[in-house]
N, C-alpha and C. Protein backbone atom coordinates (compact mmCIF):
# COMPACT_ATOMS: atom_id res chain seq x y z
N UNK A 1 68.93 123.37 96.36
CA UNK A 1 68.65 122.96 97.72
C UNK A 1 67.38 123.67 98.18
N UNK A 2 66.61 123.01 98.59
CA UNK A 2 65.10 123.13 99.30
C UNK A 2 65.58 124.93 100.67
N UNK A 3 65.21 125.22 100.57
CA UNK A 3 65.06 126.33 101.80
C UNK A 3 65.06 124.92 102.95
N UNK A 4 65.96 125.29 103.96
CA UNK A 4 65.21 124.42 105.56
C UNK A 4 65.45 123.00 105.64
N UNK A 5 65.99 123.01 103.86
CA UNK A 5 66.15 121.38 103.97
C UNK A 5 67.19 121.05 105.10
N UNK A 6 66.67 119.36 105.82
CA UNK A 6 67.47 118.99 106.44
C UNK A 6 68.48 117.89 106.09
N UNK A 7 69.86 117.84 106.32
CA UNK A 7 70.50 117.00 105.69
C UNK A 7 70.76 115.78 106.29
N UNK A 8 71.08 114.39 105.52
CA UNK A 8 71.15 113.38 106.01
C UNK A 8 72.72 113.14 106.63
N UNK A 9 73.15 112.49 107.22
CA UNK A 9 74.41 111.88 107.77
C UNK A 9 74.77 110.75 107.01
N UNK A 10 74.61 110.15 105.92
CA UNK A 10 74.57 109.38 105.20
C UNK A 10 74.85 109.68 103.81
N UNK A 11 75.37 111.08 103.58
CA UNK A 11 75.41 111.87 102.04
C UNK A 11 76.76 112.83 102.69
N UNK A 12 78.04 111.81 102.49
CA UNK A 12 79.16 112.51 103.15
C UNK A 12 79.98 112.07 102.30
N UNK A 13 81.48 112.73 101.98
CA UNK A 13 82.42 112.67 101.60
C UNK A 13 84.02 112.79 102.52
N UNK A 14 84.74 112.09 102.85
CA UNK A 14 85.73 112.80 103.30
C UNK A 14 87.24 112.64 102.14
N UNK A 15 87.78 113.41 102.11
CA UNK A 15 89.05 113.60 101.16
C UNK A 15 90.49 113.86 101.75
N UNK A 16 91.53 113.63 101.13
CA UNK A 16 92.71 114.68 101.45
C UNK A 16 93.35 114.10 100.38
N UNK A 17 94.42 115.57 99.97
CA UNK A 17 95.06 115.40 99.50
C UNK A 17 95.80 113.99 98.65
N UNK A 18 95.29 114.08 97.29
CA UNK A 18 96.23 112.81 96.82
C UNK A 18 95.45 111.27 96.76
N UNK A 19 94.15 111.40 98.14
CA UNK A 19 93.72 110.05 98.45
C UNK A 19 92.16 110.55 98.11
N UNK A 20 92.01 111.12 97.14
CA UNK A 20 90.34 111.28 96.99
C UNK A 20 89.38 110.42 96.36
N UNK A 21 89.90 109.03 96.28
CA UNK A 21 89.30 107.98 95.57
C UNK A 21 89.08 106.98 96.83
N UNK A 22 89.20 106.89 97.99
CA UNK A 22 89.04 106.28 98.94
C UNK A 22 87.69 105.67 98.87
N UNK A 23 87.09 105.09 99.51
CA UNK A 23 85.77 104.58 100.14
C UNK A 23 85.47 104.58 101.30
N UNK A 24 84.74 105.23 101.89
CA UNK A 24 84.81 105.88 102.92
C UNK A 24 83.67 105.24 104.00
N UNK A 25 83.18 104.66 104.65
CA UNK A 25 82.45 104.45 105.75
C UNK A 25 81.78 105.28 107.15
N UNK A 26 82.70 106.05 107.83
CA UNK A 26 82.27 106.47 108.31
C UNK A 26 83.43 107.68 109.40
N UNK A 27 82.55 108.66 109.46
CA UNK A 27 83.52 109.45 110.00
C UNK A 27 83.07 110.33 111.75
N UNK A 28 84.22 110.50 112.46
CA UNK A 28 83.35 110.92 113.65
C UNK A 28 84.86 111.68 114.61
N UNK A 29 84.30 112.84 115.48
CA UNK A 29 85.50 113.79 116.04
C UNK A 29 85.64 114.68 115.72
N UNK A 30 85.14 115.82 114.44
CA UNK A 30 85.21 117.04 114.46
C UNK A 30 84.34 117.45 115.15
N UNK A 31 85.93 117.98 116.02
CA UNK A 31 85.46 119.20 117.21
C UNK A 31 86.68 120.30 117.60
N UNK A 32 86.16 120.80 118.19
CA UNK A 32 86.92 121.97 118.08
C UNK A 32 86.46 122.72 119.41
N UNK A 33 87.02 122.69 120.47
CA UNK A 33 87.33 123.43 121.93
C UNK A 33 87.88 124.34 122.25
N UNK A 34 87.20 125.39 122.91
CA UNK A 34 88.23 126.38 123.52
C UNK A 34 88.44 126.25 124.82
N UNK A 35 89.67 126.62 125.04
CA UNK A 35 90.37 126.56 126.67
C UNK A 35 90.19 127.39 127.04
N UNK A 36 89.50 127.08 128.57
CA UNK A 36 89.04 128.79 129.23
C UNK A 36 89.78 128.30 130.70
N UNK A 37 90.02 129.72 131.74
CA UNK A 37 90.70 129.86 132.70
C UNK A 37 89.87 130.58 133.47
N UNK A 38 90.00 129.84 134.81
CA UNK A 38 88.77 131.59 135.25
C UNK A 38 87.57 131.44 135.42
N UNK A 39 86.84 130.47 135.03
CA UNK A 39 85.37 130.33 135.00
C UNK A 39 84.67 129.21 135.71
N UNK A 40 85.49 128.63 136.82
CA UNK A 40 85.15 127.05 137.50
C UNK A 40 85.06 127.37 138.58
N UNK A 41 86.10 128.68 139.07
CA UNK A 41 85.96 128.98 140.77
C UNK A 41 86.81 130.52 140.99
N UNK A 42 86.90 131.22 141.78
CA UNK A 42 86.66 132.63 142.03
C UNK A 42 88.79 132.73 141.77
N UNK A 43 88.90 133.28 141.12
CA UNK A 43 90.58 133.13 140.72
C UNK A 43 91.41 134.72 141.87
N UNK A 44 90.14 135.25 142.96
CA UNK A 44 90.76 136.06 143.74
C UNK A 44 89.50 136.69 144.11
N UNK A 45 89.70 137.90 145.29
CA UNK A 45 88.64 138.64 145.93
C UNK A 45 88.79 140.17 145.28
N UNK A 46 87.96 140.96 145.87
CA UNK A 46 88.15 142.14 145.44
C UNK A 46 87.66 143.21 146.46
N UNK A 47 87.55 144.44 146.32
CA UNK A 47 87.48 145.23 147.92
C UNK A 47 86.08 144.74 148.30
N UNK A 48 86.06 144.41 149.49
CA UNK A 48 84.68 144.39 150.28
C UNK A 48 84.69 142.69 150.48
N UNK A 49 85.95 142.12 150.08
CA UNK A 49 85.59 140.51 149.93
C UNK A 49 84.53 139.95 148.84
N UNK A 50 84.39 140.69 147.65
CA UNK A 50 83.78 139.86 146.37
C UNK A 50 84.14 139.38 145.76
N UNK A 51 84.08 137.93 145.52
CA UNK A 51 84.48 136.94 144.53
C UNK A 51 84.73 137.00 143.40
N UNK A 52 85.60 136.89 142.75
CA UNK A 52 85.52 137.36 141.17
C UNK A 52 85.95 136.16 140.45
N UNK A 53 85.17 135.87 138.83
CA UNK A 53 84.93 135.41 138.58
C UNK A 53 84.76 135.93 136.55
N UNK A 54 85.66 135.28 136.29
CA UNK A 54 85.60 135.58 134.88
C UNK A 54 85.87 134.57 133.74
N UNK A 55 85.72 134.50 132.50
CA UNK A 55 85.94 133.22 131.92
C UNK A 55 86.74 134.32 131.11
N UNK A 56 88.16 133.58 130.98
CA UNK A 56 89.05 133.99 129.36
C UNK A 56 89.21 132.68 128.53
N UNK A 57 89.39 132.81 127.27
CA UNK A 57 89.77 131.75 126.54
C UNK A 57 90.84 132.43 126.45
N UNK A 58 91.99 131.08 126.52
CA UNK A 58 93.29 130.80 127.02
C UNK A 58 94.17 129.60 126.09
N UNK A 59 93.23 129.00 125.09
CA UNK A 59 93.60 128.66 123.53
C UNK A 59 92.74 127.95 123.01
N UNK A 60 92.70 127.08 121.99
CA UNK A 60 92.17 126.37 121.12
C UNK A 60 92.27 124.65 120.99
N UNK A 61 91.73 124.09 121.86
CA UNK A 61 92.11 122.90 121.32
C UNK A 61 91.17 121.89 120.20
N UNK A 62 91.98 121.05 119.15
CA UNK A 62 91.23 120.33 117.86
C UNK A 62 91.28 118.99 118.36
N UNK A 63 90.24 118.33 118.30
CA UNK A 63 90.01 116.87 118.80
C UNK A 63 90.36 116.59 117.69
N UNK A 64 90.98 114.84 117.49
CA UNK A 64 91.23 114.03 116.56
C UNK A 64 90.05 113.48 115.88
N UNK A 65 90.65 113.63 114.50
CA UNK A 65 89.55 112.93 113.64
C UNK A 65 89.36 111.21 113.47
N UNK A 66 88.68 110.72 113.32
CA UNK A 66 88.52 109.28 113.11
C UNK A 66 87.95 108.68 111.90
N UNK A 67 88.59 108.37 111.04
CA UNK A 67 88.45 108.05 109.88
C UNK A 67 88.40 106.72 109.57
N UNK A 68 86.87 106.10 109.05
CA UNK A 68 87.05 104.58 108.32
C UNK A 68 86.81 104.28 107.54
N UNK A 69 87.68 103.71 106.72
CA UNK A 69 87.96 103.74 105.49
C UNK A 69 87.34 101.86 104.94
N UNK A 70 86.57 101.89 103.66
CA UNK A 70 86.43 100.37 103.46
C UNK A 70 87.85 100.05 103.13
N UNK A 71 88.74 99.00 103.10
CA UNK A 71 90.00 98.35 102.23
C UNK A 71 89.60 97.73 101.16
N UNK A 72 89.87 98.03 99.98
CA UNK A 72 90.13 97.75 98.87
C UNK A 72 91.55 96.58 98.74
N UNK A 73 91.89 96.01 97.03
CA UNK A 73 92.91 95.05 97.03
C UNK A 73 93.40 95.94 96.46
N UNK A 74 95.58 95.38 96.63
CA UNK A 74 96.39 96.33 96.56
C UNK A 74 96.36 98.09 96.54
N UNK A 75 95.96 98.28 97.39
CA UNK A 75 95.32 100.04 97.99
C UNK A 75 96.38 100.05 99.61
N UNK A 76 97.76 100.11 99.53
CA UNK A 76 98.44 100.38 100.59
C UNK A 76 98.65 101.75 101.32
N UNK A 77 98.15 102.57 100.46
CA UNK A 77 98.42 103.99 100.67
C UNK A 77 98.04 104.51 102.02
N UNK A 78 97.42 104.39 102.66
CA UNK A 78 96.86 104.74 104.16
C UNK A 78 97.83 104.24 104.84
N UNK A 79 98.38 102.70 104.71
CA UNK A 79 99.31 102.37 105.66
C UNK A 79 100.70 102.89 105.30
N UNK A 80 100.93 103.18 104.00
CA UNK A 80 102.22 103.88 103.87
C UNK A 80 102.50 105.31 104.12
N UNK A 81 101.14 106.22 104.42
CA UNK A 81 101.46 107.23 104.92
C UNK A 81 101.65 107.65 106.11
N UNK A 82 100.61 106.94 106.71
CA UNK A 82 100.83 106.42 108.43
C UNK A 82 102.19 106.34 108.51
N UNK A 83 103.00 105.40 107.73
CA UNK A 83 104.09 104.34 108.13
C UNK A 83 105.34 105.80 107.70
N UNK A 84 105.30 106.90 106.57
CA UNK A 84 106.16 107.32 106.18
C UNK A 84 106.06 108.79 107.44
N UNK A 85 104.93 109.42 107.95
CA UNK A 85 104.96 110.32 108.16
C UNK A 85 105.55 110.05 109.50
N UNK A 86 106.06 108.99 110.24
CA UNK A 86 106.40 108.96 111.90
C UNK A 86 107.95 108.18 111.43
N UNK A 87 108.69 108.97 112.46
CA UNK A 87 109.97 108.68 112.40
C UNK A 87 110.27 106.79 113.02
N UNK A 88 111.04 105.90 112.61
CA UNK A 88 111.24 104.77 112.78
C UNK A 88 110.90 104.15 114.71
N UNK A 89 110.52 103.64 115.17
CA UNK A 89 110.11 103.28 116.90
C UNK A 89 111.63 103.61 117.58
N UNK A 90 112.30 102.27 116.84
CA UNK A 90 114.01 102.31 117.34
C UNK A 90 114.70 102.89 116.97
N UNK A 91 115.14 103.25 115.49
CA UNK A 91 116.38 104.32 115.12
C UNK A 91 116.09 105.82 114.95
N UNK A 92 114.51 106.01 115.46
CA UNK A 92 114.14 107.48 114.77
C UNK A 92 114.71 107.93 113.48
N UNK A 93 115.26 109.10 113.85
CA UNK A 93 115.52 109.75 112.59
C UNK A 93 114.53 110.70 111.94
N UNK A 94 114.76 111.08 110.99
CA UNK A 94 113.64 112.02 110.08
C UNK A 94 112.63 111.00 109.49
N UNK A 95 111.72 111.33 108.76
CA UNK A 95 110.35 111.05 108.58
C UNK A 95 110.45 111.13 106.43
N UNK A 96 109.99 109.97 106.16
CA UNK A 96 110.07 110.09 104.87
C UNK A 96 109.00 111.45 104.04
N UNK A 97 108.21 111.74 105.20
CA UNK A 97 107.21 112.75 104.57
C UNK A 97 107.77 113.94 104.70
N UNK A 98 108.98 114.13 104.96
CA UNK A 98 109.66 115.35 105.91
C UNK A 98 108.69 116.65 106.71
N UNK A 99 107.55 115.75 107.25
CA UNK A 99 106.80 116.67 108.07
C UNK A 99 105.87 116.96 107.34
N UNK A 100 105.98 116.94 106.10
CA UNK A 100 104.55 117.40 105.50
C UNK A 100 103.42 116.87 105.74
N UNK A 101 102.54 117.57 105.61
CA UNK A 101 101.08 117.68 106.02
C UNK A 101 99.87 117.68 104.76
N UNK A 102 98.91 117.44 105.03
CA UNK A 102 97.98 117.32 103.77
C UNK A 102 96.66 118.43 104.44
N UNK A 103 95.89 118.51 103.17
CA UNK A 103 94.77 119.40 103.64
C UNK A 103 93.77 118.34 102.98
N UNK A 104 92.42 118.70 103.76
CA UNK A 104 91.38 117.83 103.78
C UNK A 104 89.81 118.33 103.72
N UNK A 105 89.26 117.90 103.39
CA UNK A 105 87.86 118.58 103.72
C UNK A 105 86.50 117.35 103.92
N UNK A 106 85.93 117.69 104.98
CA UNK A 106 84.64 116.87 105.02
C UNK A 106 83.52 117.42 104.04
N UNK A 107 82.85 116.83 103.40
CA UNK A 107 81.77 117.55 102.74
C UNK A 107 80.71 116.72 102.93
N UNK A 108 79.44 117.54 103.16
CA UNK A 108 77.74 116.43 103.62
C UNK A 108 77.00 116.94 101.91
N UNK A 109 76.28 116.32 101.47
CA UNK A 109 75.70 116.87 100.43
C UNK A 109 73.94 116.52 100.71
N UNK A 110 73.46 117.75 100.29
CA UNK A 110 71.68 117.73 100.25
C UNK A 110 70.93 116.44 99.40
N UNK A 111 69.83 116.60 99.42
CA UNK A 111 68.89 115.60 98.99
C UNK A 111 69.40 115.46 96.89
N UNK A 112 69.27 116.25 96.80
CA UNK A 112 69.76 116.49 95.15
C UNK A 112 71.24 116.38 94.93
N UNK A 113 71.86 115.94 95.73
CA UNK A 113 73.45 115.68 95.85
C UNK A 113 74.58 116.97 95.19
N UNK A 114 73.90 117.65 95.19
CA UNK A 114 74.60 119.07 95.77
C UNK A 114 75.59 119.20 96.82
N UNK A 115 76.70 119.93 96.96
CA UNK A 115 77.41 120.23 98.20
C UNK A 115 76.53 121.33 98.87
N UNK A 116 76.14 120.47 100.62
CA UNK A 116 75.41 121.45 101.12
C UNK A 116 76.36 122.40 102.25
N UNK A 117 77.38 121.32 102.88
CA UNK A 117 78.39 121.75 103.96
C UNK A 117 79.97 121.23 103.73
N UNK A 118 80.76 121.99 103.88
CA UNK A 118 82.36 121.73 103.47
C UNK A 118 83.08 121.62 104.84
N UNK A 119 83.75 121.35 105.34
CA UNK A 119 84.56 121.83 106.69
C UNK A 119 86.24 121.19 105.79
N UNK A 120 86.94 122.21 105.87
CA UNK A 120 87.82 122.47 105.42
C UNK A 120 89.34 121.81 106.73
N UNK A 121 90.17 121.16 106.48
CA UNK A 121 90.93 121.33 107.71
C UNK A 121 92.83 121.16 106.79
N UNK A 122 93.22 121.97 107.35
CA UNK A 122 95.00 122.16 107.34
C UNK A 122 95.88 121.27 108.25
N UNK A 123 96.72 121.14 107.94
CA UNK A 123 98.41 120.28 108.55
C UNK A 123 97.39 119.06 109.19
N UNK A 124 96.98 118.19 108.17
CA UNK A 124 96.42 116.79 108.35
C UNK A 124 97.17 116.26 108.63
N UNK A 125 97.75 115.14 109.29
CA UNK A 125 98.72 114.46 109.68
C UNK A 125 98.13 112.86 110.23
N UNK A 126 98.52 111.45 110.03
CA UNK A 126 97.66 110.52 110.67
C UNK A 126 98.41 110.52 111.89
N UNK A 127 97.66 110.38 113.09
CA UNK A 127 98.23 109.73 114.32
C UNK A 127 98.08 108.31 114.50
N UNK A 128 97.08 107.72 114.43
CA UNK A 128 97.07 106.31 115.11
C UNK A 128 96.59 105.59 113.29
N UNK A 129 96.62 104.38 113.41
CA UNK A 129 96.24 103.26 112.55
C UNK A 129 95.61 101.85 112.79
N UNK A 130 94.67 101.56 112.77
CA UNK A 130 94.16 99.96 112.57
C UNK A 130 93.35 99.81 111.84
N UNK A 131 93.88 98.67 111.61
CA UNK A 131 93.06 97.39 110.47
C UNK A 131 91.90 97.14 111.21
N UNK A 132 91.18 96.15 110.45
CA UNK A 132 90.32 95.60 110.96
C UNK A 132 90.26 94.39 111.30
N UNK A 133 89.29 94.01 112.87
CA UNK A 133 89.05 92.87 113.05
C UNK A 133 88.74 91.36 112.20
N UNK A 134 89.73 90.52 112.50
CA UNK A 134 89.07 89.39 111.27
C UNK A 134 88.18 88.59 112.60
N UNK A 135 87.70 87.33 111.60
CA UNK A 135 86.78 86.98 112.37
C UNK A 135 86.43 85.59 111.37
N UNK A 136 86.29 84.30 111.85
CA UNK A 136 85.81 83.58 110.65
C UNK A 136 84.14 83.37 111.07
N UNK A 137 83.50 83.96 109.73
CA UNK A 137 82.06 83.91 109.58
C UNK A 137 81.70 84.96 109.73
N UNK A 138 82.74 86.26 109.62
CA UNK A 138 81.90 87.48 109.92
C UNK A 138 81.41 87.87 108.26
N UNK A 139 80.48 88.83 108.44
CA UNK A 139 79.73 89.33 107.26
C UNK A 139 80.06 90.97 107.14
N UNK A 140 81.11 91.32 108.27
CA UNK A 140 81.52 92.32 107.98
C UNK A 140 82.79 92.66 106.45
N UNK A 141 82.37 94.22 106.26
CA UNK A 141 83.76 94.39 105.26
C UNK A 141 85.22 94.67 106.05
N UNK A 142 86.21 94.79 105.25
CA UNK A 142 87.33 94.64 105.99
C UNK A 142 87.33 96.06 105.68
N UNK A 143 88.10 96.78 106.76
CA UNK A 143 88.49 98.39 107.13
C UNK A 143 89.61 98.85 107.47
N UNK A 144 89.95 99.80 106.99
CA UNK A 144 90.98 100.56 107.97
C UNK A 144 90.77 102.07 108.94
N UNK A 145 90.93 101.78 109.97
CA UNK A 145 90.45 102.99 110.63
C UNK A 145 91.77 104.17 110.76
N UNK A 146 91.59 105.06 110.32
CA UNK A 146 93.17 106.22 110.96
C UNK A 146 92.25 107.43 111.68
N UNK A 147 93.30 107.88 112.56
CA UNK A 147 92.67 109.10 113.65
C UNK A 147 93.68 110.36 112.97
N UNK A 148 93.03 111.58 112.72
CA UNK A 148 93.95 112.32 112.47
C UNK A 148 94.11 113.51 112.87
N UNK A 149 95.27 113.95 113.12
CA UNK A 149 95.52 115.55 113.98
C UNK A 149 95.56 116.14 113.01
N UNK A 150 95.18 117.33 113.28
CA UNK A 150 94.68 118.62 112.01
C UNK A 150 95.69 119.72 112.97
N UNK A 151 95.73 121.36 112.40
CA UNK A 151 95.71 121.94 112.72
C UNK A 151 94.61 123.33 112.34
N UNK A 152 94.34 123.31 111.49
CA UNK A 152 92.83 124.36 111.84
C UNK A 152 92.10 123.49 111.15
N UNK A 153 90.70 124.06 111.33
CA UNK A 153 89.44 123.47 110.86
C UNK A 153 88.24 124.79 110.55
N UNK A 154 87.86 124.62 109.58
CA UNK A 154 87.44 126.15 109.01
C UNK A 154 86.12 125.48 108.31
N UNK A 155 84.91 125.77 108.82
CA UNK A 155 83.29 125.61 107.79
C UNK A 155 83.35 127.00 106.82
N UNK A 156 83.71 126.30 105.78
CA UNK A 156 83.63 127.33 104.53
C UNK A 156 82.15 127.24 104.07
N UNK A 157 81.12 126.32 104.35
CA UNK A 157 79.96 126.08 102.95
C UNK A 157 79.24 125.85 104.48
């Protein structure tokens, strides 16, 4: 890798567990927020009547990931994990995944296709699912989009 080189958005990988043969399109939502308290308006006075004013972080919140995936033929796996990891609408019950979780990592790679950046993330889980729009005469490919809750997210590279 070049010193300074800058990397493209177009030289990406995303993975998890089990599904690393995917085809991938496009990805967007890692983020990662801290909750602060304290820092919008004066949370009390102090002798002489001075305003006080402090910022604490007060936790962590992980935005959902958004994942789109091209669809391939007979490739059900996205919708069966979606479909296994959430308990039934009407009878609930337990979850065929019994809660388990997958680990994942985004990776961008440099001009020489090198790994230049990794972001690592734990207790992957899908929340939402859709297909894609049909359409007659579109020239689009067909997709599946999933959003997914993580619980940490760690830039290792």
């Amino acid at each position: 890798m070049a010193s300074g080189e800058i990397l493209a958005c177009s030289k990406f990988y995303f993975q998890l567990d089990g599904l690393d043969d995917l085809v991938v399109k496009k990805v967007s939502g890692v983020e990662v927020a801290l909750q602060t308290a304290g820092d919008t308006k004066s949370f009390g006075v102090g002798k002489g009547g001075k305003s006080r004013i402090q910022a604490t972080v007060t936790g962590v919140e992980n935005k959902k990931i958004t994942v789109e995936f091209v669809s391939t033929v007979e490739d059900d796996r996205l919708m069966k994990w979606f479909h296994d990891s959430h308990s039934e609408p009407i009878s609930g019950g337990g979850t065929a995944t019994k809660g388990e979780r997958k680990t994942g990592s985004l990776i961008m790679y440099n001009q020489g296709g090198d790994e230049a950046i990794r972001y690592n993330f734990t207790g992957v889980m899908p929340a939402s699912y859709k297909s894609t729009k049909m359409e007659a005469g579109s020239t689009n490919l067909a997709t599946e989009t999933l959003e997914f809750v993580y619980e940490n997210l760690h830039r290792v590279k």
